[in-house]
N, C-alpha and C. Protein backbone atom coordinates (compact mmCIF):
# COMPACT_ATOMS: atom_id res chain seq x y z
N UNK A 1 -71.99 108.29 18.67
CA UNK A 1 -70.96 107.70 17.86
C UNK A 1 -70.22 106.62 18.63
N UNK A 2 -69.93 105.91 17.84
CA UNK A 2 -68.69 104.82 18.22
C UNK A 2 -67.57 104.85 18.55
N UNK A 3 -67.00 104.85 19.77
CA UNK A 3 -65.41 105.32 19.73
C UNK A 3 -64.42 104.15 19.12
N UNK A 4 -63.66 104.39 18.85
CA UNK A 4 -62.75 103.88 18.13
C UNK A 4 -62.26 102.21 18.39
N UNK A 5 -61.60 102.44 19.57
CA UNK A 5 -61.43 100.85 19.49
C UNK A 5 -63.05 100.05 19.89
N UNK A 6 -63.83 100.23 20.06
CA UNK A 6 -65.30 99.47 19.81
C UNK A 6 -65.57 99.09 18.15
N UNK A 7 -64.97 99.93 17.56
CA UNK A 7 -65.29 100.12 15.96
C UNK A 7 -64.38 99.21 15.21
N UNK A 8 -63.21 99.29 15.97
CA UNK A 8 -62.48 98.28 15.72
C UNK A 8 -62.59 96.87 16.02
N UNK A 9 -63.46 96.29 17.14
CA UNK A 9 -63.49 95.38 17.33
C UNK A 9 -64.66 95.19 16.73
N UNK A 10 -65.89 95.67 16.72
CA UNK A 10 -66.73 95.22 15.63
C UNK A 10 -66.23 94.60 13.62
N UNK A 11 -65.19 95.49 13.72
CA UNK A 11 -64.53 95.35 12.70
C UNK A 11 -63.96 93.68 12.42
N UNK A 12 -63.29 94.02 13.58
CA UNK A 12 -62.85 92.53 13.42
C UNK A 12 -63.75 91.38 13.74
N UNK A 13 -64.89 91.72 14.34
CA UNK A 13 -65.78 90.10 14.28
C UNK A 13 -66.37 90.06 13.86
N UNK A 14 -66.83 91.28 12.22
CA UNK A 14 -67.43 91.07 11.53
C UNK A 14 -66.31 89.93 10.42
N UNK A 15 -65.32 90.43 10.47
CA UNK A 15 -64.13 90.03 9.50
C UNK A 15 -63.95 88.51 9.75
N UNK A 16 -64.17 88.31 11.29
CA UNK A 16 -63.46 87.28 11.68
C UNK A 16 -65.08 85.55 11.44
N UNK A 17 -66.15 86.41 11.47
CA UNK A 17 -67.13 85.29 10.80
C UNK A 17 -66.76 84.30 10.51
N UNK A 18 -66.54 84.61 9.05
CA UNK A 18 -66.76 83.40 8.19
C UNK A 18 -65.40 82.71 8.81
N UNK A 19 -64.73 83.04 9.02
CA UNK A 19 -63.31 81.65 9.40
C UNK A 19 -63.99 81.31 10.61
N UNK A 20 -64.71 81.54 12.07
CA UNK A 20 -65.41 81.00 12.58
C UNK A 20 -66.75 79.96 12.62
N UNK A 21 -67.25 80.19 11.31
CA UNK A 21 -67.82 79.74 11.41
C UNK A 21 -67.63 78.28 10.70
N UNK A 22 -66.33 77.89 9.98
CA UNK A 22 -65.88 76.82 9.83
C UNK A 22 -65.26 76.02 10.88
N UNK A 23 -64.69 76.92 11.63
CA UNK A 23 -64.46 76.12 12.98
C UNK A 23 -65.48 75.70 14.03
N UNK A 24 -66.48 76.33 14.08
CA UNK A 24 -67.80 75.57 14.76
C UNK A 24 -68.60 74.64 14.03
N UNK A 25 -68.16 74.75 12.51
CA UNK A 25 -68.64 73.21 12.16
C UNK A 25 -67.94 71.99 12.02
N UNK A 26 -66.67 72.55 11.98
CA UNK A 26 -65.31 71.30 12.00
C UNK A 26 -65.47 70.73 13.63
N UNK A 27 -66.03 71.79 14.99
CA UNK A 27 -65.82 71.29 16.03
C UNK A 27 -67.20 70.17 16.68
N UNK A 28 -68.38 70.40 15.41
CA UNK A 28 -69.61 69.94 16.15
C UNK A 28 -69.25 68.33 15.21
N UNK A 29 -68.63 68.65 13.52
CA UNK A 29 -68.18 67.57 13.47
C UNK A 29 -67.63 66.54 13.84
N UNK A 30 -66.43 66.87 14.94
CA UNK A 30 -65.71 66.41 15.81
C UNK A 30 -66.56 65.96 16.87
N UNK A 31 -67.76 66.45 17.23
CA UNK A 31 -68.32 66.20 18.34
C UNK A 31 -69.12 65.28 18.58
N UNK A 32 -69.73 64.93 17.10
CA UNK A 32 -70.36 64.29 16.39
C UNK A 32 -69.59 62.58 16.00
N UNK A 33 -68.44 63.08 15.55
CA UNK A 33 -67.40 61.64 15.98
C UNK A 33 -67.15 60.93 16.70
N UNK A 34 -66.89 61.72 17.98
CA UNK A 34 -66.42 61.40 18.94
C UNK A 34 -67.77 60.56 20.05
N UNK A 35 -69.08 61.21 20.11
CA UNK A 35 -70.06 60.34 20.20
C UNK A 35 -70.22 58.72 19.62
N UNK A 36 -70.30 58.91 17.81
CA UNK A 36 -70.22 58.08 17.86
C UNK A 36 -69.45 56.96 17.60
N UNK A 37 -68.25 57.25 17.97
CA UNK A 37 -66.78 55.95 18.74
C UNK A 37 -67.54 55.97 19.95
N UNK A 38 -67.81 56.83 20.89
CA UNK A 38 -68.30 56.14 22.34
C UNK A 38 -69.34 55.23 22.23
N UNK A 39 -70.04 55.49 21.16
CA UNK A 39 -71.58 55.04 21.36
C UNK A 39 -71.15 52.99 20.96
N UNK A 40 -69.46 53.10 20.26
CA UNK A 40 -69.23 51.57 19.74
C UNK A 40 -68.96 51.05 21.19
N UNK A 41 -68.20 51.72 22.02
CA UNK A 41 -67.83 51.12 23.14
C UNK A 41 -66.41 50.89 22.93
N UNK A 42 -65.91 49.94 23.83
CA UNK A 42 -64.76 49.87 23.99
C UNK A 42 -64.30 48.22 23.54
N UNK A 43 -62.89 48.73 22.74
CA UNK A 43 -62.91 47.36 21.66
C UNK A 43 -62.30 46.30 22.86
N UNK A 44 -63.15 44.92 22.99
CA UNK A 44 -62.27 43.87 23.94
C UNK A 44 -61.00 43.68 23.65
N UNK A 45 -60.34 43.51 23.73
CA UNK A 45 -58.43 43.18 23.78
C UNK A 45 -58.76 41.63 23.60
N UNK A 46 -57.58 41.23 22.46
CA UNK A 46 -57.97 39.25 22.27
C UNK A 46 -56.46 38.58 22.25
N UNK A 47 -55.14 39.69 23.21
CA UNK A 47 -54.25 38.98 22.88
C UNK A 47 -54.70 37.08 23.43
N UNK A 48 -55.14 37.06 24.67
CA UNK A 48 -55.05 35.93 24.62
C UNK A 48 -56.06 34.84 23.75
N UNK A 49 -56.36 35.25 22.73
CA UNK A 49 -56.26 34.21 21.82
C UNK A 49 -55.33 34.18 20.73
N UNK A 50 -54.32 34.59 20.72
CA UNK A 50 -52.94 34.84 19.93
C UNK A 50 -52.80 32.96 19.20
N UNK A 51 -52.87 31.82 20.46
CA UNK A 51 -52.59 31.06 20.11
C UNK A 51 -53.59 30.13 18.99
N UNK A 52 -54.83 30.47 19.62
CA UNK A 52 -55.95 30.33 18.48
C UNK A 52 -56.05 30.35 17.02
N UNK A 53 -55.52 32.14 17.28
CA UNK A 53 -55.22 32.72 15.76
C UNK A 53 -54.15 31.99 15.18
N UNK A 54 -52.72 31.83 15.75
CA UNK A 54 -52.15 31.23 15.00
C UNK A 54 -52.60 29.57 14.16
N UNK A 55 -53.51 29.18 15.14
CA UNK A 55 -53.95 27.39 14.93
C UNK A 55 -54.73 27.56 13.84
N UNK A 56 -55.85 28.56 13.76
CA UNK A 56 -56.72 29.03 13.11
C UNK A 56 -56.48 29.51 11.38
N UNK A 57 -55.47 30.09 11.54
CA UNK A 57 -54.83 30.70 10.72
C UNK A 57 -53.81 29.32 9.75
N UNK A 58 -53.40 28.55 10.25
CA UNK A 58 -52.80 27.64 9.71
C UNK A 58 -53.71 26.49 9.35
N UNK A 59 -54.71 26.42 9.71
CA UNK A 59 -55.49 25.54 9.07
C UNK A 59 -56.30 25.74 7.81
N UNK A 60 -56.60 27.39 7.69
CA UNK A 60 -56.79 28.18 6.49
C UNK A 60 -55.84 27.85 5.87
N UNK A 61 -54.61 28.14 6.02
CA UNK A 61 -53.46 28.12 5.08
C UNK A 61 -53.12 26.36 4.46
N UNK A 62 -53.59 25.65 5.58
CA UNK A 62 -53.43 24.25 5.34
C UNK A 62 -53.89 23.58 4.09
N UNK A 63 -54.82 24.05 3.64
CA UNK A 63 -55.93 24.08 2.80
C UNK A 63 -55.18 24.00 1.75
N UNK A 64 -54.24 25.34 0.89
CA UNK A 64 -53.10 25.59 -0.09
C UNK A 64 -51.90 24.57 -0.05
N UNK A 65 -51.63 23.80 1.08
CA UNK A 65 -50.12 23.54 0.90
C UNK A 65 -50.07 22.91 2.47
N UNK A 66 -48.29 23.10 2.38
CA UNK A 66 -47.80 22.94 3.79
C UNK A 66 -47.66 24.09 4.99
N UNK A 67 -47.89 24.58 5.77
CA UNK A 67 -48.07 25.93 6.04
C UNK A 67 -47.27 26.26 6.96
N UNK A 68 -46.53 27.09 7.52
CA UNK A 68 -45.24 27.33 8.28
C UNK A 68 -45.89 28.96 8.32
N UNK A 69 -45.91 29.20 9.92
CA UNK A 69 -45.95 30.29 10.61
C UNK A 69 -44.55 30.92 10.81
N UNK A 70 -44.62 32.35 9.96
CA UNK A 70 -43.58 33.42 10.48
C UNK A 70 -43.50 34.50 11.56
N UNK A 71 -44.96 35.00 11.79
CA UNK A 71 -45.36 36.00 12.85
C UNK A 71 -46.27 35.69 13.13
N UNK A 72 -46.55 36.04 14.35
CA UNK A 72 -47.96 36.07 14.84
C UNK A 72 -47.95 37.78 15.88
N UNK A 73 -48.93 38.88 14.98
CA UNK A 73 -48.62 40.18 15.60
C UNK A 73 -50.12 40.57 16.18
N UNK A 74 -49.97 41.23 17.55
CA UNK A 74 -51.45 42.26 17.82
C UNK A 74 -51.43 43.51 17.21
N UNK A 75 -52.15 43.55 16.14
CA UNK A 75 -51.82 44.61 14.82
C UNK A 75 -53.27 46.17 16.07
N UNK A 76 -54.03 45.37 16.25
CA UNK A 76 -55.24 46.28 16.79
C UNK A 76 -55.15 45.40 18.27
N UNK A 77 -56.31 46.47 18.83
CA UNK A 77 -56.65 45.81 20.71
C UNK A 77 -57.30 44.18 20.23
N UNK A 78 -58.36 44.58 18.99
CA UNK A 78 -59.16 43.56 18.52
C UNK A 78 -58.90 42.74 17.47
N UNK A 79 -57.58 42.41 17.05
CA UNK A 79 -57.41 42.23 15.51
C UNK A 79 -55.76 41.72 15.84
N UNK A 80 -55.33 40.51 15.20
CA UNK A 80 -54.47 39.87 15.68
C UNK A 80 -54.40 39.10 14.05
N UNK A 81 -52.87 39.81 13.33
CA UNK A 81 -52.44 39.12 12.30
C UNK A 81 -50.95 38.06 12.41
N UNK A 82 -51.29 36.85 11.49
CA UNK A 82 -50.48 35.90 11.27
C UNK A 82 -50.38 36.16 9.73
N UNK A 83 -48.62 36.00 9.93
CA UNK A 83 -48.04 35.65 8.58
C UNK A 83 -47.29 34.66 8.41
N UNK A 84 -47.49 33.93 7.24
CA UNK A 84 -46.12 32.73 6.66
C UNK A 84 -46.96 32.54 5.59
N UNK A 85 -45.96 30.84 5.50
CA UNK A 85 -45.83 30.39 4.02
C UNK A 85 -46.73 29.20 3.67
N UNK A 86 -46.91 28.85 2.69
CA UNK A 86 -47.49 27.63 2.22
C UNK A 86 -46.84 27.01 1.21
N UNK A 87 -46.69 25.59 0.97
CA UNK A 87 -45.78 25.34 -0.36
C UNK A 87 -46.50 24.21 -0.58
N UNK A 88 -46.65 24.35 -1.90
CA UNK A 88 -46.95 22.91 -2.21
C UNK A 88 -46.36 22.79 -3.30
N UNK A 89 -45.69 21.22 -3.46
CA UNK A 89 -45.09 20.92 -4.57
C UNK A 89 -43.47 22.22 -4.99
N UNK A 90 -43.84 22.60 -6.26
CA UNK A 90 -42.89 23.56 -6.51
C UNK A 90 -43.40 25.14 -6.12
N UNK A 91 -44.79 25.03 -5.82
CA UNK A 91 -44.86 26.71 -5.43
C UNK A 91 -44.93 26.98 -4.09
N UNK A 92 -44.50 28.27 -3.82
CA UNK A 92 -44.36 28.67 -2.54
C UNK A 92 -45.10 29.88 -2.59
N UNK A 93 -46.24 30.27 -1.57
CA UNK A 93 -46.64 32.13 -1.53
C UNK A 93 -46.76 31.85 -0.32
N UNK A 94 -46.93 33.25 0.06
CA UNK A 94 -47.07 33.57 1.55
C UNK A 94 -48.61 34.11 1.57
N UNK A 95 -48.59 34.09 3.18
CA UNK A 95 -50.60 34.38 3.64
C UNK A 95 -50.11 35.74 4.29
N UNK A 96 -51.39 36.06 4.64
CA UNK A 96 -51.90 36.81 5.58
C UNK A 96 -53.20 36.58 6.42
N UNK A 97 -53.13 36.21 7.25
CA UNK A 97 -54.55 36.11 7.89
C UNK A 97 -55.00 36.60 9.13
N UNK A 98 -56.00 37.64 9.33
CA UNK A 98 -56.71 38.43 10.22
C UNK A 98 -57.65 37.74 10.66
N UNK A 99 -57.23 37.96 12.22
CA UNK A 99 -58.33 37.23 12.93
C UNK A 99 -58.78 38.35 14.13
N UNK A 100 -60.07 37.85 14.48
CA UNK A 100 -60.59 38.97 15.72
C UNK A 100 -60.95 37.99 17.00
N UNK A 101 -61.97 36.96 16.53
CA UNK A 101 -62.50 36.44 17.69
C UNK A 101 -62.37 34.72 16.32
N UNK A 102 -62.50 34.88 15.22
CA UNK A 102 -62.12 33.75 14.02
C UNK A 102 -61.55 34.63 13.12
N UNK A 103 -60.93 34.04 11.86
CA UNK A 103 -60.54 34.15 10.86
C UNK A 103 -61.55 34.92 9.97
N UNK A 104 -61.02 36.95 9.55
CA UNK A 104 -61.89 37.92 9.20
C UNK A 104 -61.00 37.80 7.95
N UNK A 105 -60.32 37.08 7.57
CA UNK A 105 -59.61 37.82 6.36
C UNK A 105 -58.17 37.30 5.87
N UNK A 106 -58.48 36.61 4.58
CA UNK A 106 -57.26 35.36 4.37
C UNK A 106 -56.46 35.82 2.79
N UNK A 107 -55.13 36.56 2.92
CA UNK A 107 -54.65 36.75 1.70
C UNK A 107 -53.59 35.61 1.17
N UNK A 108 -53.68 35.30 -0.11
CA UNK A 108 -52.39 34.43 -0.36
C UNK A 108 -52.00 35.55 -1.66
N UNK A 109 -50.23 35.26 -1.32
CA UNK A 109 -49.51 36.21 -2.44
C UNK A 109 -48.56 35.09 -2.96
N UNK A 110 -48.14 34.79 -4.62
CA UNK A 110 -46.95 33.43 -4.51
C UNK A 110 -46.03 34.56 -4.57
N UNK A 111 -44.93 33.67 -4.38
CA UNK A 111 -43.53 34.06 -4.02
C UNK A 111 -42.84 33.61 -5.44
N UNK A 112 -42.24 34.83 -6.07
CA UNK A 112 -41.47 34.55 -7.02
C UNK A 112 -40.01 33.30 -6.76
N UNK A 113 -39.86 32.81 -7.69
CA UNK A 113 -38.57 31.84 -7.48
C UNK A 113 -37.34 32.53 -7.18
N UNK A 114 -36.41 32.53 -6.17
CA UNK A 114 -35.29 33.07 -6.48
C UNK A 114 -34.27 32.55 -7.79
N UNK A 115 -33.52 33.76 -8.40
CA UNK A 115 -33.07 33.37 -9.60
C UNK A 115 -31.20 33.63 -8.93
């Protein structure tokens, strides 16, 4: 026979299974992640093309209007956003433009009139 606390602990890792065995797949998941981010490597850092982006970024915007830089932020290691305005004539909207190594991504929003 089984003495008691043996019986008990069988008890419990029969019990305790199934919640284990979600955690060894949440952890191989994890393991599985984490490979592959290593396998991307390591993202280059582009503050110093900050000034680029901004030049870059305003010549996109140039395109719409007159273009006036408000920020220029390192949003990521790799990814460096500029914001402002453009106006032409009577309208005014503002940009957004993402840059990495060039220009990944150009939003224009108009700007309601103040009343």
């Amino acid at each position: 026979m089984f003495p008691l606390t043996r019986l008990i602990r069988l008890s419990l890792a029969i019990a305790m299974a199934p919640l284990l065995d979600g955690c060894v797949a949440g952890m191989a998941a994890s393991a599985i992640s984490m490979a592959a981010k290593s396998a991307q490597g390591t993202p280059v850092g582009n503050q110093q093309l900050q000034p680029q982006a901004r030049e870059a970024c305003t010549a996109r915007a140039a395109q719409y209007g007159t273009a006036h830089v408000i920020d220029v932020v390192q949003d990521k290691v790799d990814r460096i956003i500029v914001w402002g305005t453009v106006e032409s004539g009577t309208q005014r909207q503002s940009f957004q433009c993402n840059f990495g190594t060039h220009v990944t991504g150009f939003t224009l929003r108009p700007i309601d009139p103040q009343r």
